[in-house]
C-alpha atoms as a PDB file:
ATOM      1  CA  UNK A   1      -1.644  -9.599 -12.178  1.00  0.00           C
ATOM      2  CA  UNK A   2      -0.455 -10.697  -8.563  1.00  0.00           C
ATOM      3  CA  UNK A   3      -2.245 -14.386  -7.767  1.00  0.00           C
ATOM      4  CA  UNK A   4      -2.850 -13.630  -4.047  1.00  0.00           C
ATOM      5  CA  UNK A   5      -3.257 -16.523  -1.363  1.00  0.00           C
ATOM      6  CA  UNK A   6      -4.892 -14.609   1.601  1.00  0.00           C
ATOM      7  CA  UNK A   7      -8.689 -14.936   0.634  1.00  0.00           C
ATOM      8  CA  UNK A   8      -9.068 -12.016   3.012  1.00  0.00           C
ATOM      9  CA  UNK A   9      -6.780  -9.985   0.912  1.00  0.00           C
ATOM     10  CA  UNK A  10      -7.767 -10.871  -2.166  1.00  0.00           C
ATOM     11  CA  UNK A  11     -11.449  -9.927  -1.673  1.00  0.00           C
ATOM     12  CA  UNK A  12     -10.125  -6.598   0.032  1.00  0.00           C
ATOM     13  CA  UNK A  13     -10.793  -2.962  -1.917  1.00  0.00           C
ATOM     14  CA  UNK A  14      -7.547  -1.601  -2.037  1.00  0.00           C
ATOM     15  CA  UNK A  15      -7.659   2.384  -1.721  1.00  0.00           C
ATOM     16  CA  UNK A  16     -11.377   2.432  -2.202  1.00  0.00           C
ATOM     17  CA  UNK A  17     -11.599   5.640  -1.062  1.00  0.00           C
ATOM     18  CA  UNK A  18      -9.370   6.972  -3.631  1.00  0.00           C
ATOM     19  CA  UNK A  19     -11.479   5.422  -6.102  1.00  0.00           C
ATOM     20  CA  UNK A  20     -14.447   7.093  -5.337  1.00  0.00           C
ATOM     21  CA  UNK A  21     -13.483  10.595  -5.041  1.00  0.00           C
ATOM     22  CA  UNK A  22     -12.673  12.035  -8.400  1.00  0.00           C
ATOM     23  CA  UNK A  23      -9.768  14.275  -7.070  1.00  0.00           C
ATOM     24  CA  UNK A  24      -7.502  11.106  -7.737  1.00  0.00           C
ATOM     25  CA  UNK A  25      -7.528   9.631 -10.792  1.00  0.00           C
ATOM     26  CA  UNK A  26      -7.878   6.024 -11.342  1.00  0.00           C
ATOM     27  CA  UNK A  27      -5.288   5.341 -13.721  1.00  0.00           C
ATOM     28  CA  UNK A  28      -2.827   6.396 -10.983  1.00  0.00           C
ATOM     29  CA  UNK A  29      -4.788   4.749  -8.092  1.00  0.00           C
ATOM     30  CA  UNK A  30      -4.653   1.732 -10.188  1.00  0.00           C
ATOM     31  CA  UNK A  31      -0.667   1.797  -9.922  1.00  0.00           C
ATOM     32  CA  UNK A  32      -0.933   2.025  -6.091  1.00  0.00           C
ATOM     33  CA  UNK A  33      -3.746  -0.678  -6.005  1.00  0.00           C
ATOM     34  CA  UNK A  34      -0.968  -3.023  -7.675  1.00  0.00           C
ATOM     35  CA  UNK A  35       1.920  -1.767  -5.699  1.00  0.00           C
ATOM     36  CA  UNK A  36      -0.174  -2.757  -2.717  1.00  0.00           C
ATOM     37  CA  UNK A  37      -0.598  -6.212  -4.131  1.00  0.00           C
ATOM     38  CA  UNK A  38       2.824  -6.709  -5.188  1.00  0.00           C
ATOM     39  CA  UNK A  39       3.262  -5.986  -1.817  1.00  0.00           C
ATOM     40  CA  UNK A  40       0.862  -8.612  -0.368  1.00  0.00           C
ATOM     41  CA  UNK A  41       2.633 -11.269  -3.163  1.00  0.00           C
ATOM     42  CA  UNK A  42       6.134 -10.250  -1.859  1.00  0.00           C
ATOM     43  CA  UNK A  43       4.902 -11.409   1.907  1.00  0.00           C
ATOM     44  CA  UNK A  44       3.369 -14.200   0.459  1.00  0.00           C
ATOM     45  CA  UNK A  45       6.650 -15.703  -1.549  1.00  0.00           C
ATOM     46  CA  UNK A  46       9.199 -14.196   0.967  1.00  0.00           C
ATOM     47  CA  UNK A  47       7.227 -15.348   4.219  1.00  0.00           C
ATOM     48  CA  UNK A  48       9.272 -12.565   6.541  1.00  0.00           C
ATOM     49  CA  UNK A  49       9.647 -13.802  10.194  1.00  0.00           C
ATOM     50  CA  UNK A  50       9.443 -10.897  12.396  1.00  0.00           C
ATOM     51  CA  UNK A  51       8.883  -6.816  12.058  1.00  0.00           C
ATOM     52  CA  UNK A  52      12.617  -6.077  10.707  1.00  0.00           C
ATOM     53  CA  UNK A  53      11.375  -8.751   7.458  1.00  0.00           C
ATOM     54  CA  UNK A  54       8.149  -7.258   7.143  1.00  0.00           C
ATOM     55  CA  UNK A  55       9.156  -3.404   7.328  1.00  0.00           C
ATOM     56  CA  UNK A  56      11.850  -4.000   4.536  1.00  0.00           C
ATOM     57  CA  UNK A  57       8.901  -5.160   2.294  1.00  0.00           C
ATOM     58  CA  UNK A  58       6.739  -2.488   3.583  1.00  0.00           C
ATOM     59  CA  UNK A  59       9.646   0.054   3.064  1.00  0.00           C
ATOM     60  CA  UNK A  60      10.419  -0.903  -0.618  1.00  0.00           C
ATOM     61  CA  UNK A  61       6.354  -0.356  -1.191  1.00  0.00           C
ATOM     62  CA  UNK A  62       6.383   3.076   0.443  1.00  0.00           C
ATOM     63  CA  UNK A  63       9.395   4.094  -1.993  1.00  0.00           C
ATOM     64  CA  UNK A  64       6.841   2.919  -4.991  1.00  0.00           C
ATOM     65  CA  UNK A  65       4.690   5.161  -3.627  1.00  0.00           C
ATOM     66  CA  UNK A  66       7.167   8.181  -3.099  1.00  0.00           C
ATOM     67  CA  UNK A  67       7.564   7.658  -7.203  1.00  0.00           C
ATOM     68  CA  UNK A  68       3.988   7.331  -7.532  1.00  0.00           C
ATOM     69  CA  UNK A  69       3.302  10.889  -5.931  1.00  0.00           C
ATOM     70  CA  UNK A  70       5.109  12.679  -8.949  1.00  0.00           C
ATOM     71  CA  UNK A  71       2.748  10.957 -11.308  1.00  0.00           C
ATOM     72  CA  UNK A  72      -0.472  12.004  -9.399  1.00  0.00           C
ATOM     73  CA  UNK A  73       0.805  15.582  -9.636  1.00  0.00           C
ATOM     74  CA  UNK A  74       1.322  14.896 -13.729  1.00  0.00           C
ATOM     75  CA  UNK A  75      -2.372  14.311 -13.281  1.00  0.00           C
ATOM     76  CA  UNK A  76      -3.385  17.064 -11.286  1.00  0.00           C
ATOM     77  CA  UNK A  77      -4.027  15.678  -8.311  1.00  0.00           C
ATOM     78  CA  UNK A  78      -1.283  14.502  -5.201  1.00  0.00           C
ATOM     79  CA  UNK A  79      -0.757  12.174  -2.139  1.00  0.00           C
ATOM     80  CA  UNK A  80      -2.359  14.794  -0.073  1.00  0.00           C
ATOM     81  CA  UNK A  81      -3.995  14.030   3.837  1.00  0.00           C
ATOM     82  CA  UNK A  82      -7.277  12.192   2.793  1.00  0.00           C
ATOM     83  CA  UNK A  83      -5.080   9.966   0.501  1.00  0.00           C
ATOM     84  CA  UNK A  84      -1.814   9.852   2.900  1.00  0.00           C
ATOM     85  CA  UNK A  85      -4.636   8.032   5.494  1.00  0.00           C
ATOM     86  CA  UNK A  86      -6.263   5.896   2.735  1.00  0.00           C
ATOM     87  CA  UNK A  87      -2.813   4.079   1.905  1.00  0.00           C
ATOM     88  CA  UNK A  88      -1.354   4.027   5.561  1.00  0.00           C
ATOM     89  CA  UNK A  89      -4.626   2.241   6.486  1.00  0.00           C
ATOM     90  CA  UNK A  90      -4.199  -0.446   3.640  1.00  0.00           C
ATOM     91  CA  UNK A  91      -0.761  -0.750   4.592  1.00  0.00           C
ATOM     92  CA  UNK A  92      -1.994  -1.511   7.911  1.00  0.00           C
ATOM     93  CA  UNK A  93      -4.791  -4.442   6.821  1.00  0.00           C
ATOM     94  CA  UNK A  94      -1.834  -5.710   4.946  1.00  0.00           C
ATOM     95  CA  UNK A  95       0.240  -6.262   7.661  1.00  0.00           C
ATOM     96  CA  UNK A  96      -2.609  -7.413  10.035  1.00  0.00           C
ATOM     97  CA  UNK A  97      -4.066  -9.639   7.233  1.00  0.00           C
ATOM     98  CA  UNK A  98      -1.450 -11.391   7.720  1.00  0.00           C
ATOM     99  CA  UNK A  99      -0.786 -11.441  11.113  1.00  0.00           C
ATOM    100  CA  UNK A 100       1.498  -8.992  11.640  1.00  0.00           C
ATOM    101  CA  UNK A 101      -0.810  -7.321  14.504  1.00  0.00           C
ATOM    102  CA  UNK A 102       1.980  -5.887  16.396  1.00  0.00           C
ATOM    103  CA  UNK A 103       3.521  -3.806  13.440  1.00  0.00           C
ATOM    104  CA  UNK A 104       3.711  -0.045  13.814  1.00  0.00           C
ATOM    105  CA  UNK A 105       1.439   1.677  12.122  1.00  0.00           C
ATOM    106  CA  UNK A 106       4.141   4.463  10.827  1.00  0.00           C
ATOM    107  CA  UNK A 107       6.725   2.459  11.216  1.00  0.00           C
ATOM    108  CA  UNK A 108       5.098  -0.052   8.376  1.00  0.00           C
ATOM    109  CA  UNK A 109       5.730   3.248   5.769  1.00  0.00           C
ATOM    110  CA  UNK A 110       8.437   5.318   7.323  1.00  0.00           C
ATOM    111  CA  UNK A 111      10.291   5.794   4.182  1.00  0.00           C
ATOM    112  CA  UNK A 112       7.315   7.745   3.022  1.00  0.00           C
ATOM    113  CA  UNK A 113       7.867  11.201   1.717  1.00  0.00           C
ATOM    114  CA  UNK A 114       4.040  12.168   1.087  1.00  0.00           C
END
């Protein structure tokens, strides 16, 4: 588990929504939930100064989730529109969380291929 500094963050609901609609199942969601956090505890140890820092980090999540896309198919289910908004919004608290307010919102997971 990912020990995460930013009380804001760590009371968020990552991916809620996936959670509660049955099309995606949790086991995979969970995977994304802690690719998320790794995320948050990657800004947290790294501390990136500036955009160009932060969308590396951001970049190297959005690849996690490219691989995570074949395993929701395994299971049925894919990174379709509903979920494709889901994780582009948590990548967005993310990088507002902590105070990266001026980050592109698809700049933050260009890399994406869902």
């Amino acid at each position: 588990m990912v020990l995460i500094e930013n009380g804001r963050v760590a009371g968020h609901a990552f991916l809620a929504g996936m959670y509660e609609d049955d099309y995606f199942p949790d086991h995979v969601v969970d995977k994304g939930r802690l690719i998320l956090l790794r995320l948050c505890g990657r800004i947290e140890a790294e501390r990136p100064v500036g955009l160009p820092a932060l969308y590396a980090l951001t970049h190297a999540a959005t690849e996690e989730f490219n691989a995570l896309d074949e395993e929701f198919c395994a299971a049925g289910s894919e990174i379709e529109t509903c979920a494709r908004e889901m994780i582009a919004e948590d990548f967005w608290f993310v990088a507002e969380a902590y105070g990266f307010t001026d980050a592109d919102h698809e700049e933050l997971i260009a890399t994406r291929d869902w």
